[in-house]
Protein backbone atom coordinates (compact mmCIF):
# COMPACT_ATOMS: atom_id res chain seq x y z
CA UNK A 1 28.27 57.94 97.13
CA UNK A 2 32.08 58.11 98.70
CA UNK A 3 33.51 62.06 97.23
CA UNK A 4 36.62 60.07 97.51
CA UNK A 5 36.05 57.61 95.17
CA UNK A 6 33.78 60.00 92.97
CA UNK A 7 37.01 62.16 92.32
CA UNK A 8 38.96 59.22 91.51
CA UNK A 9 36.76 58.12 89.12
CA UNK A 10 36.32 60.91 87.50
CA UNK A 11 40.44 61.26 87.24
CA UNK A 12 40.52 57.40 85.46
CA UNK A 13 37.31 58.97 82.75
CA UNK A 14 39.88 61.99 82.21
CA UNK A 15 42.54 59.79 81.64
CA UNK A 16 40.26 57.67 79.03
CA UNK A 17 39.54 60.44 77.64
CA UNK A 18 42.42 62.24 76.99
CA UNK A 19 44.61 58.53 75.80
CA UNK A 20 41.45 57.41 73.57
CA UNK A 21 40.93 53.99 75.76
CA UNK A 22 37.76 52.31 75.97
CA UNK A 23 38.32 51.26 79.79
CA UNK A 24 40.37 50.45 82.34
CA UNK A 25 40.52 47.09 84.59
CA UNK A 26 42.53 47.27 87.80
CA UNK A 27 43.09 43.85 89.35
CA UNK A 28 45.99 44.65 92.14
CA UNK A 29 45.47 44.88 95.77
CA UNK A 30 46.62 47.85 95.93
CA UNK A 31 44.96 49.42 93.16
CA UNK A 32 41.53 47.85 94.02
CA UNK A 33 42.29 49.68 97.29
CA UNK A 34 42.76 53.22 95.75
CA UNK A 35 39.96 53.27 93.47
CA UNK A 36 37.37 51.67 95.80
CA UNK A 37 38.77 54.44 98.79
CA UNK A 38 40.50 51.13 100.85
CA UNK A 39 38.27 48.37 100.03
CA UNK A 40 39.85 45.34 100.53
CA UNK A 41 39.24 41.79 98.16
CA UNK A 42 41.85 40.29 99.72
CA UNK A 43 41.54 36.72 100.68
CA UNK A 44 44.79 35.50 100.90
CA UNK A 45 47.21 37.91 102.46
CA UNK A 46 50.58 37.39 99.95
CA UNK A 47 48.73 36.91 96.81
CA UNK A 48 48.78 40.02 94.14
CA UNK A 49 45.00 40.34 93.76
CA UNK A 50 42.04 39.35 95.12
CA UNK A 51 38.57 37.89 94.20
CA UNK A 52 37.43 41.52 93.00
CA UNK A 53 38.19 43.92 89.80
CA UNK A 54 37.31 47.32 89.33
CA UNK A 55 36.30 48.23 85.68
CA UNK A 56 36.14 51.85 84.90
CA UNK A 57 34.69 53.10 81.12
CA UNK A 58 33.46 56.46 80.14
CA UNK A 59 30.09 55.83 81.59
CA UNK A 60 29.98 53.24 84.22
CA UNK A 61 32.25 51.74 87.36
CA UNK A 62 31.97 48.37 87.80
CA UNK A 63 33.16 45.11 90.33
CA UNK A 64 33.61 42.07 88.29
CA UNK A 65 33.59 39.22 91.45
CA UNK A 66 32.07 36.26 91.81
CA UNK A 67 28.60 34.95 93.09
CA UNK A 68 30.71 33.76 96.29
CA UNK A 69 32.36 36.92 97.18
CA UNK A 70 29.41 39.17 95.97
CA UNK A 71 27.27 39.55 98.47
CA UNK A 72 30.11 39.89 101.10
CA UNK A 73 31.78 42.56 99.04
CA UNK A 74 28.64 44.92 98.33
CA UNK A 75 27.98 44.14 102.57
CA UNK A 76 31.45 45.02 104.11
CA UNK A 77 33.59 46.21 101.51
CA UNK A 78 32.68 48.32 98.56
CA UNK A 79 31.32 52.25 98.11
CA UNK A 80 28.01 52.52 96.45
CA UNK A 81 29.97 54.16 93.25
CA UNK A 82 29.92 50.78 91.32
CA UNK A 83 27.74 48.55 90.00
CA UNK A 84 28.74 44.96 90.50
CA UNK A 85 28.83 42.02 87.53
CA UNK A 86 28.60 39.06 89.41
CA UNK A 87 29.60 36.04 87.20
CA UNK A 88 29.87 31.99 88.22
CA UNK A 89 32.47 31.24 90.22
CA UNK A 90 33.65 28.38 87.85
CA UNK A 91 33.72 30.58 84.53
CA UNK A 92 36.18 32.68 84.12
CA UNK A 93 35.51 33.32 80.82
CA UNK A 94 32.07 34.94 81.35
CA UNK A 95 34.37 37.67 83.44
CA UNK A 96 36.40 38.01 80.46
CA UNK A 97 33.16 38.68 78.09
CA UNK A 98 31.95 40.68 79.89
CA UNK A 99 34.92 43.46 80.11
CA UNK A 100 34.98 42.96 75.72
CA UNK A 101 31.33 43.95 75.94
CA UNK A 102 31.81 47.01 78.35
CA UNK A 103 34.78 48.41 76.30
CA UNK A 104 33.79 47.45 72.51
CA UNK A 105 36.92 45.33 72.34
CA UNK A 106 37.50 43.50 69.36
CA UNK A 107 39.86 40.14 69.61
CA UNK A 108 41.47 39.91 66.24
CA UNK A 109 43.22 36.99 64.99
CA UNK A 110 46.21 36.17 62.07
């Protein structure tokens, strides 16, 4: 486990805490930076986030990626403080399910 990224995460579960959120996704290359402790899932150079989230609840840290970027990720990139969700590269939406499952998020419609 990376202390670094231990103490961040444990800052974002205050911050939950104390604003009465369910979770928090960070999608920015800088931001995935912070929180992973300077992981990188940067492919192309100028865009505004990569191939990687970070999803932080109450009780678990997770990297929503692909099953292309994956493996590569967990290899070169990322601390051993998250779990990864690997999803099909093609379906976004199963990305999307999965963060309403992790935070109890209910989609309500007029």
């Amino acid at each position: 486990m990376n202390e670094e990224v231990s103490r961040k995460l444990e800052l974002i579960r205050q911050t939950l805490t104390v604003t009465e959120v369910e979770g928090l996704r960070i999608r920015g290359t800088d931001w995935f930076a912070w929180a992973t402790g300077g992981a990188s899932h940067t492919v192309l150079l100028t865009a505004e986030t990569g191939v990687a989230e970070v999803l932080v609840t109450g009780q678990d840290a997770w990297i929503l990626t692909d099953e292309i970027e994956a493996q590569r990720l967990k290899d070169e990139e990322l601390p051993s403080n998250f779990k990864l969700h690997i999803h099909p590269w093609a379906d976004a939406a199963a990305r999307e399910s999965f963060v309403k499952d992790a935070t109890r998020v209910l989609t309500l419609r007029a």
